[in-house]
Protein backbone atom coordinates (compact mmCIF):
# COMPACT_ATOMS: atom_id res chain seq x y z
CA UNK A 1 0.00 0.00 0.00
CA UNK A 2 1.69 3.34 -1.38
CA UNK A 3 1.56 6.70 0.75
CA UNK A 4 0.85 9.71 -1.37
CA UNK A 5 1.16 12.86 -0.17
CA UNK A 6 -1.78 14.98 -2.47
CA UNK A 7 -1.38 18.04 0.10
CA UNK A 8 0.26 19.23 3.62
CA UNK A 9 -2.86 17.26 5.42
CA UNK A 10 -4.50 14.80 3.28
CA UNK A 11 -2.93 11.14 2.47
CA UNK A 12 -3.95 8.67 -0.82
CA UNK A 13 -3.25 5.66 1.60
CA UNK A 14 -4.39 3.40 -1.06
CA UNK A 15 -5.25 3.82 -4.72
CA UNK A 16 -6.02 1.02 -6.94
CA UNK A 17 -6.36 0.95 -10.66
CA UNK A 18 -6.82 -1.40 -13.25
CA UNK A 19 -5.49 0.62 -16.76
CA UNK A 20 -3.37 3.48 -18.57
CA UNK A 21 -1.95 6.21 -16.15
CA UNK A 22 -4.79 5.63 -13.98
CA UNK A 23 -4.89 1.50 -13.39
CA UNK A 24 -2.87 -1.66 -12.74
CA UNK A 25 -3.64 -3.63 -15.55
CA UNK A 26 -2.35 -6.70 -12.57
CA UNK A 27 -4.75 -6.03 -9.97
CA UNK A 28 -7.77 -4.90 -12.65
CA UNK A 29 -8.49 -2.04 -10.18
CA UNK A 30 -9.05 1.53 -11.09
CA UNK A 31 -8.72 4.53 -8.90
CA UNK A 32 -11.45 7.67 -10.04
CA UNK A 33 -10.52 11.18 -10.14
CA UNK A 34 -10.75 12.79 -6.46
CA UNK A 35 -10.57 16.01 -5.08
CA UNK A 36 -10.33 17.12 -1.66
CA UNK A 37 -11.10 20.79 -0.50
CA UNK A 38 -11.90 22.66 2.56
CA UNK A 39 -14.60 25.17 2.93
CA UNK A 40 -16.18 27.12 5.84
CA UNK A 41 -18.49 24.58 6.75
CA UNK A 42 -15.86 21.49 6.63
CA UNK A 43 -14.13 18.93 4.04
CA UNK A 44 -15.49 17.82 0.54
CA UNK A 45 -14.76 14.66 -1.40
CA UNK A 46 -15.55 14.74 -4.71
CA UNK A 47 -15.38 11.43 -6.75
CA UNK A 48 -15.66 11.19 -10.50
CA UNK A 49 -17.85 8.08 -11.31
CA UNK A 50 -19.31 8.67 -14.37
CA UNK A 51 -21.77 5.32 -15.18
CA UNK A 52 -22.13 3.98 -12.14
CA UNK A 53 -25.16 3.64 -10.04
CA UNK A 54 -25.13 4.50 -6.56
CA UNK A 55 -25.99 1.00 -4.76
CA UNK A 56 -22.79 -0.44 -6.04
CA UNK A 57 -21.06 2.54 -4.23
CA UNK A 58 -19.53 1.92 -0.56
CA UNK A 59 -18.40 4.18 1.67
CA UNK A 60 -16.37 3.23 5.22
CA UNK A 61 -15.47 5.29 7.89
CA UNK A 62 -12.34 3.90 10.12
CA UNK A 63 -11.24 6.82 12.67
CA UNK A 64 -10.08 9.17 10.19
CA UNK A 65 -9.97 7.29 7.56
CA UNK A 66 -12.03 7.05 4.85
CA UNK A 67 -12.61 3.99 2.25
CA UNK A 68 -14.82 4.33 -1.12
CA UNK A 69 -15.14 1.36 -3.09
CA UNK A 70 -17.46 0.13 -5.82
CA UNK A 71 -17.47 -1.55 -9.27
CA UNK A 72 -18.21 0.23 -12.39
CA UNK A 73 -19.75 -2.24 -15.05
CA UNK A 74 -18.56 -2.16 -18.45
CA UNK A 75 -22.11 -3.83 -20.26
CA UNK A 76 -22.48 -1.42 -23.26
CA UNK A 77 -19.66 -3.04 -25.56
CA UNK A 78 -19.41 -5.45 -28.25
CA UNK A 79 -17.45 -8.47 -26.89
CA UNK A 80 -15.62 -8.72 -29.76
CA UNK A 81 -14.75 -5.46 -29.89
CA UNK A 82 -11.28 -4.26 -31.21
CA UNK A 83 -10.30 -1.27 -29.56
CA UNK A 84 -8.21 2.23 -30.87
CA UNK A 85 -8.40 4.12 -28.23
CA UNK A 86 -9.39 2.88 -24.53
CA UNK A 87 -9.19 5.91 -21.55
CA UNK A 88 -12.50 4.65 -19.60
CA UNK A 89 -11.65 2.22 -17.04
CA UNK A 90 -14.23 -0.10 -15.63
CA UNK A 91 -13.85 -3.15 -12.77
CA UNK A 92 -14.04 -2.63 -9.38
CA UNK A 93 -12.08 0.19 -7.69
CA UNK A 94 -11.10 1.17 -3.96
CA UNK A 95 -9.95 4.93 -2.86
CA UNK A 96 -8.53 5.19 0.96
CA UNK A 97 -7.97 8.91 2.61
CA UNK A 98 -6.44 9.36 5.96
CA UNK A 99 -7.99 13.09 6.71
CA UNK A 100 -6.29 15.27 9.17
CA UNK A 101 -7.77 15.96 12.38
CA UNK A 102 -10.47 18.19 12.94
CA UNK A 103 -13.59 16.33 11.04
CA UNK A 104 -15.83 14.54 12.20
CA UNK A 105 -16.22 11.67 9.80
CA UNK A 106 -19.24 10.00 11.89
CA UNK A 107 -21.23 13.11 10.83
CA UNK A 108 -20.02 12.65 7.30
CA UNK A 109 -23.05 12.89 4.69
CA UNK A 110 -22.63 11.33 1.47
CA UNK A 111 -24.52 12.29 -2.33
CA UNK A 112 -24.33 10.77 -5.45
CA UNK A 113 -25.54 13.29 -8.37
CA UNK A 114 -24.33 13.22 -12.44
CA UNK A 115 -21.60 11.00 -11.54
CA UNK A 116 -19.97 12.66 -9.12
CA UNK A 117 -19.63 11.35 -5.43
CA UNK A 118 -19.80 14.14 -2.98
CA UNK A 119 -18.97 13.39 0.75
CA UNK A 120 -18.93 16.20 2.94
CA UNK A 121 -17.45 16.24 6.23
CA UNK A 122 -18.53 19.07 9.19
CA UNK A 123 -15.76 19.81 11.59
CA UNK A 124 -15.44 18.65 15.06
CA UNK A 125 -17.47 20.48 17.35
CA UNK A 126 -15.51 22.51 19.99
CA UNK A 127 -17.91 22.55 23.20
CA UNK A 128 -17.93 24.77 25.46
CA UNK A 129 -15.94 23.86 28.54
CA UNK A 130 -17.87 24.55 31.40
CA UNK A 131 -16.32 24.27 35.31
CA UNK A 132 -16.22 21.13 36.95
CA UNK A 133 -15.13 19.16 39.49
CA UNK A 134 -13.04 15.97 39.00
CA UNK A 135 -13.09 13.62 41.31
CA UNK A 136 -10.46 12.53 43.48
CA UNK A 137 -9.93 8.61 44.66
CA UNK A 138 -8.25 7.27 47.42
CA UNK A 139 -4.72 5.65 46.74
CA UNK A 140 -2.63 3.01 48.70
């Protein structure tokens, strides 16, 4: 599993591909186009994934990191096709981002629209510290 840094907090921990500059023709895993961007109200994911459908999408949240998979059929060819140009990648696919802290990924909320995967992340809430006591227990 290859670390790539993508900016000063976020971490590819794990992109798989199965073709051209964007695949591993020995795994048959592909790994979609993903940007990652910060805005007032928190973290975005956006995930090209033009064709699919959004039940064979998965999404997994372990601490901070996060793990999209799915599988992107390719069912509108010819099987004896003979190809001259191939830059559309299909198979299954897995995308894991360790995101810095400060996000709370259990409050993530996740939309699928026109191909595009869009997870949004709020930031931790800060509370309010109030005064209290903490309690003190005997010793030996």
């Amino acid at each position: 599993m290859a670390v790539t840094k993508v900016s000063s907090t976020i971490h590819f921990t794990s992109r798989s591909s199965a073709m051209g500059g964007n695949g591993d023709p020995t795994t048959g895993r592909w790994a979609p186009n993903t940007d990652v961007y910060s805005t007032e109200s928190g973290l975005v994911v956006k995930v090209e994934l033009a064709g699919m459908k959004s039940d064979s999408l998965e999404i997994v949240v372990d601490g901070s990191r996060l793990r999209i998979s799915g599988n992107r059929p390719d069912c509108c060819r010819s099987p004896h096709c003979s190809f001259l140009v191939m830059e559309i990648t299909y198979g299954p696919f897995e995308t894991i981002l360790d995101l810095p802290p400060g996000y709370d990924l259990n409050a993530a909320k996740a939309i699928y629209v026109n191909g595009f995967l869009r997870i949004d992340v709020p930031p931790v809430r800060q509370v309010q510290s109030k005064s209290k006591k903490v309690p003190i227990t005997q010793g030996e």
